[in-house]
Protein backbone atom coordinates (compact mmCIF):
# COMPACT_ATOMS: atom_id res chain seq x y z
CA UNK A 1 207.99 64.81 113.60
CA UNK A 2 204.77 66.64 113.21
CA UNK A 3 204.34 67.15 117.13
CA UNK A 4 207.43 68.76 117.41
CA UNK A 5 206.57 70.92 114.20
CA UNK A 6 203.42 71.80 115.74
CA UNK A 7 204.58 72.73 119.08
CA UNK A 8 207.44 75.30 117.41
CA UNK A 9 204.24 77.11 115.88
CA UNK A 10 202.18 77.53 118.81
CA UNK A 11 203.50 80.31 120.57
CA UNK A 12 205.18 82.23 117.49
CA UNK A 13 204.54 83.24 114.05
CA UNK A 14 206.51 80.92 111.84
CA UNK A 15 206.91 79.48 108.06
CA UNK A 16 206.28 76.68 106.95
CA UNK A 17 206.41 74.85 103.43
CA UNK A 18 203.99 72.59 101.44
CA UNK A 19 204.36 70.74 98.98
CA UNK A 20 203.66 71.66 95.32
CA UNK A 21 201.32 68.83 95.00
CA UNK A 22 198.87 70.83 96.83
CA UNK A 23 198.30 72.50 93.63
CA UNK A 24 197.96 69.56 91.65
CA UNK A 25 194.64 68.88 93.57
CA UNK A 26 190.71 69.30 92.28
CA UNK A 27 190.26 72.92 91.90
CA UNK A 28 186.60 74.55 92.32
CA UNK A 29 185.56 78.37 92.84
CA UNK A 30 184.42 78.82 96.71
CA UNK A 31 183.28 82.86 95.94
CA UNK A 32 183.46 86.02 94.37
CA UNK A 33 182.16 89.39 93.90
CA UNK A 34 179.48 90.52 91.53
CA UNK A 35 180.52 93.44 89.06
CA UNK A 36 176.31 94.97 88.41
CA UNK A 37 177.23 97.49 86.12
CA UNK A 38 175.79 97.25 82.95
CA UNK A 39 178.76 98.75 81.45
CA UNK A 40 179.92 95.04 80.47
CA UNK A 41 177.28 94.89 77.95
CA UNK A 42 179.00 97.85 75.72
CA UNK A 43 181.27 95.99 73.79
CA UNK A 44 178.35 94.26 72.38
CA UNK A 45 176.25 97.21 71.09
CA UNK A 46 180.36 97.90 68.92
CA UNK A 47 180.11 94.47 67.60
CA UNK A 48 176.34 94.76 66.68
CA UNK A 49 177.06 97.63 64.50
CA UNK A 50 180.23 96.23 63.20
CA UNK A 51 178.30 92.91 61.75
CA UNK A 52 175.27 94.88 60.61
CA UNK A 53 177.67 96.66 58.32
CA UNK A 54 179.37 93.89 57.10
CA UNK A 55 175.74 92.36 56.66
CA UNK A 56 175.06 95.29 54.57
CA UNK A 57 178.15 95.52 53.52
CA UNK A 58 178.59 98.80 50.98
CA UNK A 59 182.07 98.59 49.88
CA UNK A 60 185.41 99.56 51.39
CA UNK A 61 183.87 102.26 54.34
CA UNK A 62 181.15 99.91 55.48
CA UNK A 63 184.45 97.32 56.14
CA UNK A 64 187.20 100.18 57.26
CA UNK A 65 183.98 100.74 60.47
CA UNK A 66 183.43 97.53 60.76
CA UNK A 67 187.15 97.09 61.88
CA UNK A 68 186.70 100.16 63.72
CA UNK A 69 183.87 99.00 65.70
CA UNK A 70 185.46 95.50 66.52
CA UNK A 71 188.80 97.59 67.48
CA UNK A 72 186.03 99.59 69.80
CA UNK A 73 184.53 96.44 70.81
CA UNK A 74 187.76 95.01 72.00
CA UNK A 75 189.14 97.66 73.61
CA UNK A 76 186.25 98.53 75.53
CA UNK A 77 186.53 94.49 77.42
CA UNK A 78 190.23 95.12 77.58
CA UNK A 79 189.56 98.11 79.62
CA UNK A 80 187.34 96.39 81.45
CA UNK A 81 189.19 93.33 82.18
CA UNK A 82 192.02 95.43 83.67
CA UNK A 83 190.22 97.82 85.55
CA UNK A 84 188.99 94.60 87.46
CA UNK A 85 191.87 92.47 87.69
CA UNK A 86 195.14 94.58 87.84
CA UNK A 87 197.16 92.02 86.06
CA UNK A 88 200.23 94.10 86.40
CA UNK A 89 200.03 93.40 89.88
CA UNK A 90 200.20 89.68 90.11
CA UNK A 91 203.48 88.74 91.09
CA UNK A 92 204.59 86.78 88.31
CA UNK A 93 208.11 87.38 87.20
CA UNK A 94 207.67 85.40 83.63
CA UNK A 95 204.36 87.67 82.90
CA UNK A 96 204.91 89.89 79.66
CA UNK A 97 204.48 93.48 80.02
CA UNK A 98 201.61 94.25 77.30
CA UNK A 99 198.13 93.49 78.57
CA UNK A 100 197.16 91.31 75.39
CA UNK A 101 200.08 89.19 75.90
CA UNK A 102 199.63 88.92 79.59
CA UNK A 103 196.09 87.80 79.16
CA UNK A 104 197.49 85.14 76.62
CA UNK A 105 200.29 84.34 79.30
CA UNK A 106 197.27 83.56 82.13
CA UNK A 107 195.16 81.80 79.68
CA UNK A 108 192.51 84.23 79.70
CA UNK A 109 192.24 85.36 75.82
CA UNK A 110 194.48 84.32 72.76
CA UNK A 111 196.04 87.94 71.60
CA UNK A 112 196.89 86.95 67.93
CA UNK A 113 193.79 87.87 66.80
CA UNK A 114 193.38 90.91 69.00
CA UNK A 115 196.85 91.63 67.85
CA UNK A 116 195.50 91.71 64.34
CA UNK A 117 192.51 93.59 64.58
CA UNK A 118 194.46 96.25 66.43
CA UNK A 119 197.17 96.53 63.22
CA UNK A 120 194.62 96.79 60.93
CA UNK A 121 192.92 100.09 63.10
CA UNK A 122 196.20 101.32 62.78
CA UNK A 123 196.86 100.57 58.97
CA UNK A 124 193.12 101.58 57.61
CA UNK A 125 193.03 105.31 59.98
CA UNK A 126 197.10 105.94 59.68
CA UNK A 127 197.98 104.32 56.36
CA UNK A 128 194.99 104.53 54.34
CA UNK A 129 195.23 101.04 53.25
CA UNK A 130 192.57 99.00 51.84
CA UNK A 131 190.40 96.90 54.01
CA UNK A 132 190.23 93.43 54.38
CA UNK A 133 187.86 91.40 52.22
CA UNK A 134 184.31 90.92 53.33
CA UNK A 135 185.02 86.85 54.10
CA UNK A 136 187.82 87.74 55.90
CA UNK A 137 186.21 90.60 57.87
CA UNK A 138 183.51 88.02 58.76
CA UNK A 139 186.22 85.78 60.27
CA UNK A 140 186.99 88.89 62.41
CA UNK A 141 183.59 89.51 63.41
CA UNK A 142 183.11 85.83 64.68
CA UNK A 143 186.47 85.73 66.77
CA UNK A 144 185.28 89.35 68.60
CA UNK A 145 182.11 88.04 69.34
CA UNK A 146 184.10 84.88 70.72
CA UNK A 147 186.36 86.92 72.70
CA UNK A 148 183.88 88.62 74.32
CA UNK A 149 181.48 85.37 75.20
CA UNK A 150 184.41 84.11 76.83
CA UNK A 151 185.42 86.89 78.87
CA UNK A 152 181.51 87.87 79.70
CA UNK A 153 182.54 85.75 83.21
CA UNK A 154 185.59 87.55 84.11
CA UNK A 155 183.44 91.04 83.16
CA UNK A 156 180.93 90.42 85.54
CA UNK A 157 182.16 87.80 88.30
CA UNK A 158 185.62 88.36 90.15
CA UNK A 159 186.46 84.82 92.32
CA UNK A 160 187.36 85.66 95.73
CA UNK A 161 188.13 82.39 96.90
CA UNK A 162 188.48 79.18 95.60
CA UNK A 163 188.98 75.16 97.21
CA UNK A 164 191.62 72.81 96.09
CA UNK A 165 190.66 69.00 97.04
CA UNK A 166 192.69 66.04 96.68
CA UNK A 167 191.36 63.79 94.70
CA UNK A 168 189.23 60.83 96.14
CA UNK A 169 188.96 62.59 99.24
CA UNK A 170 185.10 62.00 100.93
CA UNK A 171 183.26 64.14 103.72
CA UNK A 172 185.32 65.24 106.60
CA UNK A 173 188.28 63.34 106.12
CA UNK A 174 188.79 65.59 102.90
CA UNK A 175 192.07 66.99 102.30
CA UNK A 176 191.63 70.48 101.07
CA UNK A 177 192.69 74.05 101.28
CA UNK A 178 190.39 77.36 100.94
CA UNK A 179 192.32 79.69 99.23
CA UNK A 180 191.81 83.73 98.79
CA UNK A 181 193.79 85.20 96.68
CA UNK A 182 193.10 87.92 93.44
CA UNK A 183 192.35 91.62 92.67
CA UNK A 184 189.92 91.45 95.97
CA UNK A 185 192.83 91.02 98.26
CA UNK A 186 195.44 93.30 95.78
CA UNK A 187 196.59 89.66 94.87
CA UNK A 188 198.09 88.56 98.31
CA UNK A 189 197.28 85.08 98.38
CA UNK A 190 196.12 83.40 102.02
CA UNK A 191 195.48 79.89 102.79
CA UNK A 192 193.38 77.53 105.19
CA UNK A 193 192.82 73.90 105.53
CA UNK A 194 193.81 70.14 106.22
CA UNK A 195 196.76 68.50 104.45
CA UNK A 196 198.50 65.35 105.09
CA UNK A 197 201.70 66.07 107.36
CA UNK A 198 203.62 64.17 104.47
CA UNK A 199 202.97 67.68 102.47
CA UNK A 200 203.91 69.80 105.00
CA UNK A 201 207.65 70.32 106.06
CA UNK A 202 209.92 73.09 107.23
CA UNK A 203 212.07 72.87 104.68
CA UNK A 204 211.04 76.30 102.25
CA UNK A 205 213.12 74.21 99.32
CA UNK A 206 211.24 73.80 96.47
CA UNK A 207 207.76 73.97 97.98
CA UNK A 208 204.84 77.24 98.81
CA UNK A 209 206.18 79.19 101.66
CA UNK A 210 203.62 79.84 103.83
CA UNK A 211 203.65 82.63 107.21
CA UNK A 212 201.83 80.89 109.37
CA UNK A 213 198.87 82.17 111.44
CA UNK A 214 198.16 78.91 112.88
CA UNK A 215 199.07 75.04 112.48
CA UNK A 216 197.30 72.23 114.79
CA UNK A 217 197.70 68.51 114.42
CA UNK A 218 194.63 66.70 114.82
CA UNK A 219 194.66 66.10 118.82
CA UNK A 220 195.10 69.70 119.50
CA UNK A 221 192.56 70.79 116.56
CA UNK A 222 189.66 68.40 118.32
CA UNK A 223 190.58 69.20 121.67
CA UNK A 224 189.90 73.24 121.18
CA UNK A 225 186.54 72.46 119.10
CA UNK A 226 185.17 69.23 120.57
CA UNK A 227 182.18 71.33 121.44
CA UNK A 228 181.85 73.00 118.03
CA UNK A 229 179.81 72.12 114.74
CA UNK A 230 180.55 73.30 111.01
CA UNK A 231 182.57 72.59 107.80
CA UNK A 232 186.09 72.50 109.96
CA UNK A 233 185.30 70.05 112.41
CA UNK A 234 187.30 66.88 111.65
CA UNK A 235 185.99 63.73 111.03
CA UNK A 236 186.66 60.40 113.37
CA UNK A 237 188.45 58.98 111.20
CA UNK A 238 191.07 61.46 110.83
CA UNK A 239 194.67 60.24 111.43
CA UNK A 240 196.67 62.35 114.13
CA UNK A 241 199.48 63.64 112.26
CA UNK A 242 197.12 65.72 109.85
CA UNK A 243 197.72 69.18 109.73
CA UNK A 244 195.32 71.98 109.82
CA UNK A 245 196.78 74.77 109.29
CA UNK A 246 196.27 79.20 108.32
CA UNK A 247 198.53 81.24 106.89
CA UNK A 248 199.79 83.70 103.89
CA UNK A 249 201.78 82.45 100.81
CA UNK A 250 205.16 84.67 100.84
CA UNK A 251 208.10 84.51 98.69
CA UNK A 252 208.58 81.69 95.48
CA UNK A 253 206.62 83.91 92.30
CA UNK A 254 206.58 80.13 90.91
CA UNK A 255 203.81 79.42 93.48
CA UNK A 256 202.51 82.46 92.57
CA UNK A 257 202.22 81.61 88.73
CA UNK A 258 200.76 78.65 89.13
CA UNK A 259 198.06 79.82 92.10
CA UNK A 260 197.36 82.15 89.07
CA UNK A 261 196.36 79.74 86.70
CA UNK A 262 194.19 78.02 88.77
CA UNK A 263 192.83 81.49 89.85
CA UNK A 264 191.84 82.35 86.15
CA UNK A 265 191.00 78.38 85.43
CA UNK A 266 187.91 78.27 88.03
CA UNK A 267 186.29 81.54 86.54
């Protein structure tokens, strides 16, 4: 089956469809782009001044800016965050359409508490209400400065590419795929690598539709690189129905969801 698969892709662009199991496989990050600015650090100098007032905490105003400053705080990452990323972008259909529950949605922050701390701006500078106690604005203060040590990563580091492997693979008979895809590449999503030809079918049902640059079966992939050293060389013990293949994952936003999650889970 695979030969004649093959040889229908080697004079024409064409799709082809692999299995969802691909993205079941051992994910790592491959590379990404360093963000040098030192404009990640602001948030912290907010939070700093919002727990040396509580520290010193002087009644109601020293707790209505403390809240202030955390608000500060967290809208200064949020601004951040989607200056970088462009989550609005990713083409995910079941994605909400408020940053703080999209980052919830992708795993990248839980908005309750950001959701909180933004009411409370809004009830202490538009409501004059009373601020929170002190124990409860040091609960606050701890979750920010959570928030932001877990983000510092996505601040300052944006993954370009990452590798899924299938488990218990070893050395060059590895199944694996490189895959690029984020805010780098305005969150088209491209793909490289060998998979087993059980995984790979022309059948688009159900499976991550791929536009295919290129697909070789091991024969033809030796036969053009015999002479050739590096990473993609295959290994002897390779069987001849693998598939290495290139190409660009189209259509399917469920692909897309998931390849997001794993995006956002290697960071």
């Amino acid at each position: 089956m695979i030969k004649l698969l093959i040889e229908q892709f080697t004079y024409m662009t064409s799709h082809l469809s692999l299995s969802l199991d691909v993205l079941s496989w051992d994910a790592t990050r491959e590379s990404s782009s360093i963000a040098e600015d030192p404009d990640w650090k602001k948030p912290y100098q907010y939070w700093k001044h919002a727990d040396h007032l509580l520290t010193h905490d002087g009644g109601e105003h020293y707790r209505i800016d403390c809240i202030a400053n955390l608000k500060r705080a967290v809208d200064h990452r949020l601004k951040r965050l989607n200056s970088l990323y462009r989550f609005k972008k990713i083409a995910d259909p079941k994605k909400p359409n408020e940053l703080l529950e999209m980052l919830g949605h992708f795993g990248v922050a839980r908005p309750a508490m950001l959701l909180e701390i933004s009411a409370l701006r809004n009830l202490l500078e538009h409501q004059h209400k009373a601020p929170p106690s002190t124990s409860r604005c040091q609960e606050l203060v701890e979750f920010i400065w959570y928030f932001l040590r877990s983000t510092d990563a996505l601040s300052t580091s944006v993954v370009s590419t990452f590798t899924l492997v299938l488990d218990g693979s070893i050395g060059n008979e590895t199944f694996w795929l490189s895959v690029t895809y984020g805010p780098n590449v305005d969150w088209k999503c491209s793909v490289w690598g060998w998979v087993p030809e059980a995984l790979a079918s022309k059948s688009s049902a159900g499976g991550i539709e791929l536009s295919l640059e290129s697909a070789e079966n091991y024969e033809q992939f030796s036969a053009k690189r015999a002479n050739l050293t590096g990473m993609v060389k295959p290994g002897p013990n390779r069987s001849t129905s693998d598939v290495f293949l290139k190409g660009e994952v189209v259509g399917r936003p469920e692909a897309f969801s998931r390849l997001t999650e794993i995006y956002f889970s290697v960071l």
